[in-house]
N, C-alpha and C. Protein backbone atom coordinates (compact mmCIF):
# COMPACT_ATOMS: atom_id res chain seq x y z
N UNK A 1 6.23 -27.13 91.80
CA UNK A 1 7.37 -26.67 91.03
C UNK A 1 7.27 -25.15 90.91
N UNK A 2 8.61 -24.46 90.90
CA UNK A 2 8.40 -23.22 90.85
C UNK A 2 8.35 -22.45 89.80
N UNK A 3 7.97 -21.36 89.17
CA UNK A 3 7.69 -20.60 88.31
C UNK A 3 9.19 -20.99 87.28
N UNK A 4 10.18 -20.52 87.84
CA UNK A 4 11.31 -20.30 87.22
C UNK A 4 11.60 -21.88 86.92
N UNK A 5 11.32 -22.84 87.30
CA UNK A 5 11.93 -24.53 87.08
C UNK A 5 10.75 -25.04 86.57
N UNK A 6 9.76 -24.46 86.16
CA UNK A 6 8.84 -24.58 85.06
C UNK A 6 9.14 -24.02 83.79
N UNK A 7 10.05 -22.91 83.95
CA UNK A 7 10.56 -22.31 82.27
C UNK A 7 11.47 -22.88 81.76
N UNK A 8 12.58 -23.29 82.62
CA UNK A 8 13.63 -24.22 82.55
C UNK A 8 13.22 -25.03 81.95
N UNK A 9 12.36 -25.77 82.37
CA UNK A 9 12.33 -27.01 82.08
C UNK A 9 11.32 -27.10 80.16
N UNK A 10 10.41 -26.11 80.09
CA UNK A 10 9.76 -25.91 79.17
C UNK A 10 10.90 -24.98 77.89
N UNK A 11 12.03 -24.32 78.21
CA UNK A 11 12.80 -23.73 77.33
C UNK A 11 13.78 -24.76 77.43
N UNK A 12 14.04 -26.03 78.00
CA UNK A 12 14.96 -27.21 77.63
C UNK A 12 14.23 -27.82 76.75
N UNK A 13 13.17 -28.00 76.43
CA UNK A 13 12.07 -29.00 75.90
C UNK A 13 12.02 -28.86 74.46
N UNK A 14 11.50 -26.96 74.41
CA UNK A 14 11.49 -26.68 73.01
C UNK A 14 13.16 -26.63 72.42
N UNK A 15 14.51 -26.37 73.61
CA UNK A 15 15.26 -26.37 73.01
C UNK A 15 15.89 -27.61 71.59
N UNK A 16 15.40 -28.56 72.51
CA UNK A 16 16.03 -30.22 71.81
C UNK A 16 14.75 -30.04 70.63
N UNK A 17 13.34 -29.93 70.61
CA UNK A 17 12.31 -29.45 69.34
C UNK A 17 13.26 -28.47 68.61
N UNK A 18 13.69 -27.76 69.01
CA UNK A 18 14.26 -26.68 67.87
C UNK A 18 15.67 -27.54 67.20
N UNK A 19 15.95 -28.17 68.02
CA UNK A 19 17.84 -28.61 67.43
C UNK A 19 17.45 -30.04 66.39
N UNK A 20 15.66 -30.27 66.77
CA UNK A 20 15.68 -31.25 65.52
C UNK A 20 14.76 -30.96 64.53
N UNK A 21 13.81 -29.84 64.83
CA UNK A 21 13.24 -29.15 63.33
C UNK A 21 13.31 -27.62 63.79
N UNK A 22 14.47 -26.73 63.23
CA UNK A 22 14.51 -25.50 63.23
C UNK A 22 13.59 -24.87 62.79
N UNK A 23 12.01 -25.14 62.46
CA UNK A 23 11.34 -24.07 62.10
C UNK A 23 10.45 -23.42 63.33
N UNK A 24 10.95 -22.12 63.08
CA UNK A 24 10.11 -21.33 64.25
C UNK A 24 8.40 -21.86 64.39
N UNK A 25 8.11 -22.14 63.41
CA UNK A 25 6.14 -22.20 63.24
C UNK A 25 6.11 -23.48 64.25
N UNK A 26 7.09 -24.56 64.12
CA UNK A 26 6.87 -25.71 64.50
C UNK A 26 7.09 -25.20 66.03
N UNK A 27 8.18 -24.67 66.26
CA UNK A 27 8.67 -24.32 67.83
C UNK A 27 7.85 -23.62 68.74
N UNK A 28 7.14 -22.43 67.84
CA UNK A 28 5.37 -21.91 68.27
C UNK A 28 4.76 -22.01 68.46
N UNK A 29 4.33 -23.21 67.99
CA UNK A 29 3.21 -24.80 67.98
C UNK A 29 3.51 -25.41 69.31
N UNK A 30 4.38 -25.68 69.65
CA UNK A 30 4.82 -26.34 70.79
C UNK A 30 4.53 -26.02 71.63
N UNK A 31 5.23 -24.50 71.75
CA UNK A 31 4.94 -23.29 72.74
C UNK A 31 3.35 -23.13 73.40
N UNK A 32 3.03 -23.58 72.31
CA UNK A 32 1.58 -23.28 72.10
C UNK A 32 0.65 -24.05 72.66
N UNK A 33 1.26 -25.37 72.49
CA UNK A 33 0.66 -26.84 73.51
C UNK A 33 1.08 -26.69 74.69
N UNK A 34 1.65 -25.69 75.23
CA UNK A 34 2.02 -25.47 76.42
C UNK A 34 1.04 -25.05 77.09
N UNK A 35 0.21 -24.11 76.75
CA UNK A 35 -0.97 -23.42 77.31
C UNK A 35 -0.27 -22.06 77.38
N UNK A 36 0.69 -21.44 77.01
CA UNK A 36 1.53 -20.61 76.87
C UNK A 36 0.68 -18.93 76.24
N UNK A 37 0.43 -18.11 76.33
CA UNK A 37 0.42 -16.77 75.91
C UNK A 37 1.21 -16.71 74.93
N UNK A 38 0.36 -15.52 73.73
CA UNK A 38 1.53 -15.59 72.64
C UNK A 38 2.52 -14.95 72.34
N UNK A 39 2.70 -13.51 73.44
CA UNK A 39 3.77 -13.02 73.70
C UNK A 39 4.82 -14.27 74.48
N UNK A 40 4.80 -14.83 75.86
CA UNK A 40 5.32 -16.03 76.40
C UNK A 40 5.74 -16.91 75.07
N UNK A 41 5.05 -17.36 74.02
CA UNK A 41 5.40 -18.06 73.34
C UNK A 41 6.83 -17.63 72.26
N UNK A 42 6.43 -16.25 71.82
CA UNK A 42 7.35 -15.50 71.13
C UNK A 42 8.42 -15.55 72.05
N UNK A 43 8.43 -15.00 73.33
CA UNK A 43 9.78 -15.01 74.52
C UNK A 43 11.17 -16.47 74.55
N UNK A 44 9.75 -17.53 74.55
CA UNK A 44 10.17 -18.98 74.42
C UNK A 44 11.17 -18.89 73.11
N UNK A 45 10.96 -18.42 72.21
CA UNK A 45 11.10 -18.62 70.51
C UNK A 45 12.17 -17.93 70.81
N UNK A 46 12.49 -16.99 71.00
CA UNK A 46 13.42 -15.91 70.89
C UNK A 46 14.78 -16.66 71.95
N UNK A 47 14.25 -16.94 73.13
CA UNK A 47 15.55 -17.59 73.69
C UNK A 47 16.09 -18.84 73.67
N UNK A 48 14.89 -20.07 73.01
CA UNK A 48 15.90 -20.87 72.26
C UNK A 48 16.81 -20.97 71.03
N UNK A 49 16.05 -19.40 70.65
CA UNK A 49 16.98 -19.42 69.14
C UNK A 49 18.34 -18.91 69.28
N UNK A 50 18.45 -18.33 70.64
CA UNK A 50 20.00 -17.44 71.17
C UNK A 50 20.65 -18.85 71.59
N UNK A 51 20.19 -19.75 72.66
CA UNK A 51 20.46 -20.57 73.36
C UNK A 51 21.20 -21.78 72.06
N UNK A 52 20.62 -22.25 71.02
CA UNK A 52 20.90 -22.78 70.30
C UNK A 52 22.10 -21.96 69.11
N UNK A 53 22.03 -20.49 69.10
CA UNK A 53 22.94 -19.88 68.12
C UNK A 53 24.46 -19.99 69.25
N UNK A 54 24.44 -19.81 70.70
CA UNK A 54 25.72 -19.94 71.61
C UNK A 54 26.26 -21.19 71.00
N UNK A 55 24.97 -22.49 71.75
CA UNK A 55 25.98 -23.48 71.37
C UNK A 55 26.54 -23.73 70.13
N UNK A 56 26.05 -23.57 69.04
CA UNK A 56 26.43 -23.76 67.45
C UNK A 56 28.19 -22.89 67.79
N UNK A 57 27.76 -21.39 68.02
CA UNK A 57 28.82 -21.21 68.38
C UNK A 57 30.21 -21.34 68.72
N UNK A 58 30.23 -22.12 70.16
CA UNK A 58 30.96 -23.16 71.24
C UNK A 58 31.24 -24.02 70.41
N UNK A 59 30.97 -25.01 69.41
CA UNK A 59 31.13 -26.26 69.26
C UNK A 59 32.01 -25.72 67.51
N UNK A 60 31.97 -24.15 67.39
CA UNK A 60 32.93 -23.90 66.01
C UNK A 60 34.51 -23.93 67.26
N UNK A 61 34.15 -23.03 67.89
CA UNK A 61 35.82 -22.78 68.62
C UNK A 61 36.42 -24.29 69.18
N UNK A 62 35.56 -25.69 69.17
CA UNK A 62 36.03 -26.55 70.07
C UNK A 62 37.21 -27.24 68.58
């Protein structure tokens, strides 16, 4: 698997973790069972929290 369809797939993972307990510590934790770096982990954190603020977003205008 390639670098990039390994993040995918690990920033889909924590995404659905984040959409059912929004706390960052918990989502860090995760990150964290990843074998993840803790900058990488922060990166993770930061773009499911955009990824999840779009869709919240999307689903006011629908």
């Amino acid at each position: 698997m390639k670098s990039d369809e390994k993040r995918s797939h690990r920033l889909n993972y924590l995404l659905k973790c984040y959409l059912s307990d929004p706390r960052e510590i918990s989502l860090y934790s995760r990150a964290k069972q990843m074998g993840v770096s803790d900058s990488t982990a922060k990166d993770y954190i930061r773009t499911v929290i955009i990824q999840a603020q779009k869709m919240s977003q999307s689903n006011l205008r629908i």
